[in-house]
N, C-alpha and C. Protein backbone atom coordinates (compact mmCIF):
# COMPACT_ATOMS: atom_id res chain seq x y z
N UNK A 1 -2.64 -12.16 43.81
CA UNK A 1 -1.95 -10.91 44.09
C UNK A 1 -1.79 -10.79 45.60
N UNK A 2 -0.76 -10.67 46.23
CA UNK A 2 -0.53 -10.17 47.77
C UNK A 2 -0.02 -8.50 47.69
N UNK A 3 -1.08 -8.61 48.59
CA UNK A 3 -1.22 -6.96 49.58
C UNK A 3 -0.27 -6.72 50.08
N UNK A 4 0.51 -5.33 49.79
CA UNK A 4 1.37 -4.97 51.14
C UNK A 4 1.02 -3.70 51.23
N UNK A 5 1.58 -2.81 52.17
CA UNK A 5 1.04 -1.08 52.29
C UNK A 5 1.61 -0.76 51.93
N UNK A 6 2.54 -0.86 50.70
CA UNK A 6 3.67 -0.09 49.60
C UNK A 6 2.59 -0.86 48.31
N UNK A 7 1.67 -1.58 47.77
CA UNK A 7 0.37 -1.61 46.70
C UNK A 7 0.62 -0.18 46.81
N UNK A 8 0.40 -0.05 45.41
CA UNK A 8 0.00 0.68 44.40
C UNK A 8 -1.88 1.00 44.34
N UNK A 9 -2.45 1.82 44.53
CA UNK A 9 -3.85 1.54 44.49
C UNK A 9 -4.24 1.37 43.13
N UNK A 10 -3.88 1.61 41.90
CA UNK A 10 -3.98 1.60 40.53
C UNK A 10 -4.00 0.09 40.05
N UNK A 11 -2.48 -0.29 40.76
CA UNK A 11 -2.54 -1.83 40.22
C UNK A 11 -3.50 -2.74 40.91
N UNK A 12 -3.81 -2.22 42.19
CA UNK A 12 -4.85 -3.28 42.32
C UNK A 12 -6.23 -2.82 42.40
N UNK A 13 -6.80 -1.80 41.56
CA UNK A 13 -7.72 -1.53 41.14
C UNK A 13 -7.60 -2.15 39.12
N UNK A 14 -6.99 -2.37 38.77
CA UNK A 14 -6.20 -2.79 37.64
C UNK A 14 -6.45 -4.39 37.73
N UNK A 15 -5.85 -5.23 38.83
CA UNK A 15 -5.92 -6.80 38.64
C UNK A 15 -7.52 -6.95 39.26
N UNK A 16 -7.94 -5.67 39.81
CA UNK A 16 -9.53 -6.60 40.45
C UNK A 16 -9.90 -5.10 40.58
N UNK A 17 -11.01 -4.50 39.43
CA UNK A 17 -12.08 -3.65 39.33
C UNK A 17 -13.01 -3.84 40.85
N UNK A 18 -13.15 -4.88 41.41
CA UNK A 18 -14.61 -5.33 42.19
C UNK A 18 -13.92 -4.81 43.43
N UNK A 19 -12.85 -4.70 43.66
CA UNK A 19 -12.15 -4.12 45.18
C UNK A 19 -12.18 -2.59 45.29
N UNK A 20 -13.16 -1.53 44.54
CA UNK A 20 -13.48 -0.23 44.48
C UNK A 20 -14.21 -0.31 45.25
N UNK A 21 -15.04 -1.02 46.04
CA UNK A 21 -15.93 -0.72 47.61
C UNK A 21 -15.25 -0.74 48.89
N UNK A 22 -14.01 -1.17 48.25
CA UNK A 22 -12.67 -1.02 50.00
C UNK A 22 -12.07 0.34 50.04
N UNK A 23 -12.13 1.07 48.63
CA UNK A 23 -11.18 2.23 49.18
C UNK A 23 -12.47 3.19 49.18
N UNK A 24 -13.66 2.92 48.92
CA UNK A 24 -15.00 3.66 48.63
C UNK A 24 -15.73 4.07 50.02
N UNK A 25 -15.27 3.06 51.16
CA UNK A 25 -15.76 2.73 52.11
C UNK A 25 -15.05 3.44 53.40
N UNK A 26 -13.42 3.69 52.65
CA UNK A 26 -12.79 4.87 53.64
C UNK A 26 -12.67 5.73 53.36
N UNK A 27 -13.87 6.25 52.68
CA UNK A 27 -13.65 7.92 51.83
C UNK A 27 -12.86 8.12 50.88
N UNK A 28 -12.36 7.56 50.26
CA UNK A 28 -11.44 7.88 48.94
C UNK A 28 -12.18 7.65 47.73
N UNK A 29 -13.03 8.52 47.28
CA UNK A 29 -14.41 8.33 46.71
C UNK A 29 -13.30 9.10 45.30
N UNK A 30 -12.26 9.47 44.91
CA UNK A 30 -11.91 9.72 43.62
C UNK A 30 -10.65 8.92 42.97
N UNK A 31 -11.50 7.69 42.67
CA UNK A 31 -10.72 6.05 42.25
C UNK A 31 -9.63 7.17 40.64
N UNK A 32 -10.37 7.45 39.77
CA UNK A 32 -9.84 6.98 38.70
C UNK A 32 -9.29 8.68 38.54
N UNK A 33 -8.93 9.50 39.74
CA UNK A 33 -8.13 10.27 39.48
C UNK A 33 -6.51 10.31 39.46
N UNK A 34 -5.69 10.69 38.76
CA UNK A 34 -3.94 10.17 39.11
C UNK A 34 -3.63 9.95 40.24
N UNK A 35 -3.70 11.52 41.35
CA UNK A 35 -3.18 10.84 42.62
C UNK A 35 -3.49 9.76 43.10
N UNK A 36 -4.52 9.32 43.06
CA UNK A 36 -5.26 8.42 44.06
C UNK A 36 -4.83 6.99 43.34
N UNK A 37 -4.72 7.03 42.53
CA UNK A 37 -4.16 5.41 41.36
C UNK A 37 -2.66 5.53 41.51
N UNK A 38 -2.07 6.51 41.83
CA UNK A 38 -0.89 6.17 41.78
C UNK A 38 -0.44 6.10 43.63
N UNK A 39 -0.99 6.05 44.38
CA UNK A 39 -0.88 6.29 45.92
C UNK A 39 -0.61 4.96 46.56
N UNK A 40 0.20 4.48 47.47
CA UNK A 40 0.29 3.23 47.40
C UNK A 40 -0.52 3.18 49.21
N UNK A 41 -1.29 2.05 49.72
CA UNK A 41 -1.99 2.22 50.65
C UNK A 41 -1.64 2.91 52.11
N UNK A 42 -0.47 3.02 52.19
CA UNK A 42 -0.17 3.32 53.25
C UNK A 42 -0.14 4.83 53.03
N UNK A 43 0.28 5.46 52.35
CA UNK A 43 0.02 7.24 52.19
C UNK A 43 -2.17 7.47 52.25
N UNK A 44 -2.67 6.56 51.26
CA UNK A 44 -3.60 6.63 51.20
C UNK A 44 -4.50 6.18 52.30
N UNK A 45 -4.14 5.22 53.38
CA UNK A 45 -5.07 5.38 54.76
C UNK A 45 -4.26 6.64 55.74
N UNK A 46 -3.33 7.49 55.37
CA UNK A 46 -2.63 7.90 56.42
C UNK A 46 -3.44 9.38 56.08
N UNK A 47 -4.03 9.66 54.55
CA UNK A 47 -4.62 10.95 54.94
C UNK A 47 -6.02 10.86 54.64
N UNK A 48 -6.64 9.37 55.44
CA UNK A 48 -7.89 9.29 55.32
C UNK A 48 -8.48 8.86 56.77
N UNK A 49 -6.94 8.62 57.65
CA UNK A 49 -7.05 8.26 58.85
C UNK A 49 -8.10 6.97 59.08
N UNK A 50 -7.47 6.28 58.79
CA UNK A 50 -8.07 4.87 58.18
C UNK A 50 -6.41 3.35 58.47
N UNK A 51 -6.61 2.36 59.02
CA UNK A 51 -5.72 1.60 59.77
C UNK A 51 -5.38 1.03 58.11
N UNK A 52 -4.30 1.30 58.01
CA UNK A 52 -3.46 0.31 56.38
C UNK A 52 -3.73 -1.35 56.62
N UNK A 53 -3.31 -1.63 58.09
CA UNK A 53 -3.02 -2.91 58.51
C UNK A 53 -4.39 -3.50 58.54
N UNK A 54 -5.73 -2.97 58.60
CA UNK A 54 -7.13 -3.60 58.38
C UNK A 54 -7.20 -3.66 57.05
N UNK A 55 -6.79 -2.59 56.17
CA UNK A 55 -6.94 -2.40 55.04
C UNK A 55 -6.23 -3.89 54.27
N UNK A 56 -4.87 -3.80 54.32
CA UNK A 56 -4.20 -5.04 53.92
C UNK A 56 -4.92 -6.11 53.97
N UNK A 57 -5.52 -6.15 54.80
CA UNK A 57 -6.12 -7.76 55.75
C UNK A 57 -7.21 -8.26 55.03
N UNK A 58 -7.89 -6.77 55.04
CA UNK A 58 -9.18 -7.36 53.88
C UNK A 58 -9.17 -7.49 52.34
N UNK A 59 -7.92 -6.62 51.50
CA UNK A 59 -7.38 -6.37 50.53
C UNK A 59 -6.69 -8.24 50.50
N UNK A 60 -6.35 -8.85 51.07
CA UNK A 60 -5.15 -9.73 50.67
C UNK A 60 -6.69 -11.32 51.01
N UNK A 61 -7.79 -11.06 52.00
CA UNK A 61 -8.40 -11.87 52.19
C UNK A 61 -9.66 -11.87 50.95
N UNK A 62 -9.89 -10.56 50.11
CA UNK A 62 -9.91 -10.75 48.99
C UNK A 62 -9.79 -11.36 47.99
N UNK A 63 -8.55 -11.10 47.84
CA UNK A 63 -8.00 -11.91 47.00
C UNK A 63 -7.45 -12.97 47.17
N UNK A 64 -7.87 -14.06 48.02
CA UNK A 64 -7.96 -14.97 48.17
C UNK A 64 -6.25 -15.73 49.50
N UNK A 65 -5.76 -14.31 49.59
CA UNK A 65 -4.48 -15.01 50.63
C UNK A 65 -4.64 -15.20 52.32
């Protein structure tokens, strides 16, 4: 799966359960509520004030890209 800051947080909580300690870790502590599954990363570091572009980096080195 490749990361971009238009991900979906749902789908890639969806292809890899074990990546819930990356969005856990910038305060977005309510995974399996709608907004937050349907938020794609870049809205979701922008009101957690949190860098998308670190986010991506570790999201895509994850998963192995």
């Amino acid at each position: 799966m490749i990361i971009t800051k238009t991900s979906i947080i749902g789908n890639i909580l969806d292809a890899d359960p074990t990546t819930a300690p990356y969005f856990l870790e910038m305060g977005m502590h309510c995974l399996g509520c709608p907004g937050a599954r349907s938020e794609n990363l870049e809205q979701a570091c922008a009101v957690h004030g949190v860098s998308v572009d670190d986010l991506v980096a570790k999201l895509n080195k994850h998963f192995g890209n």
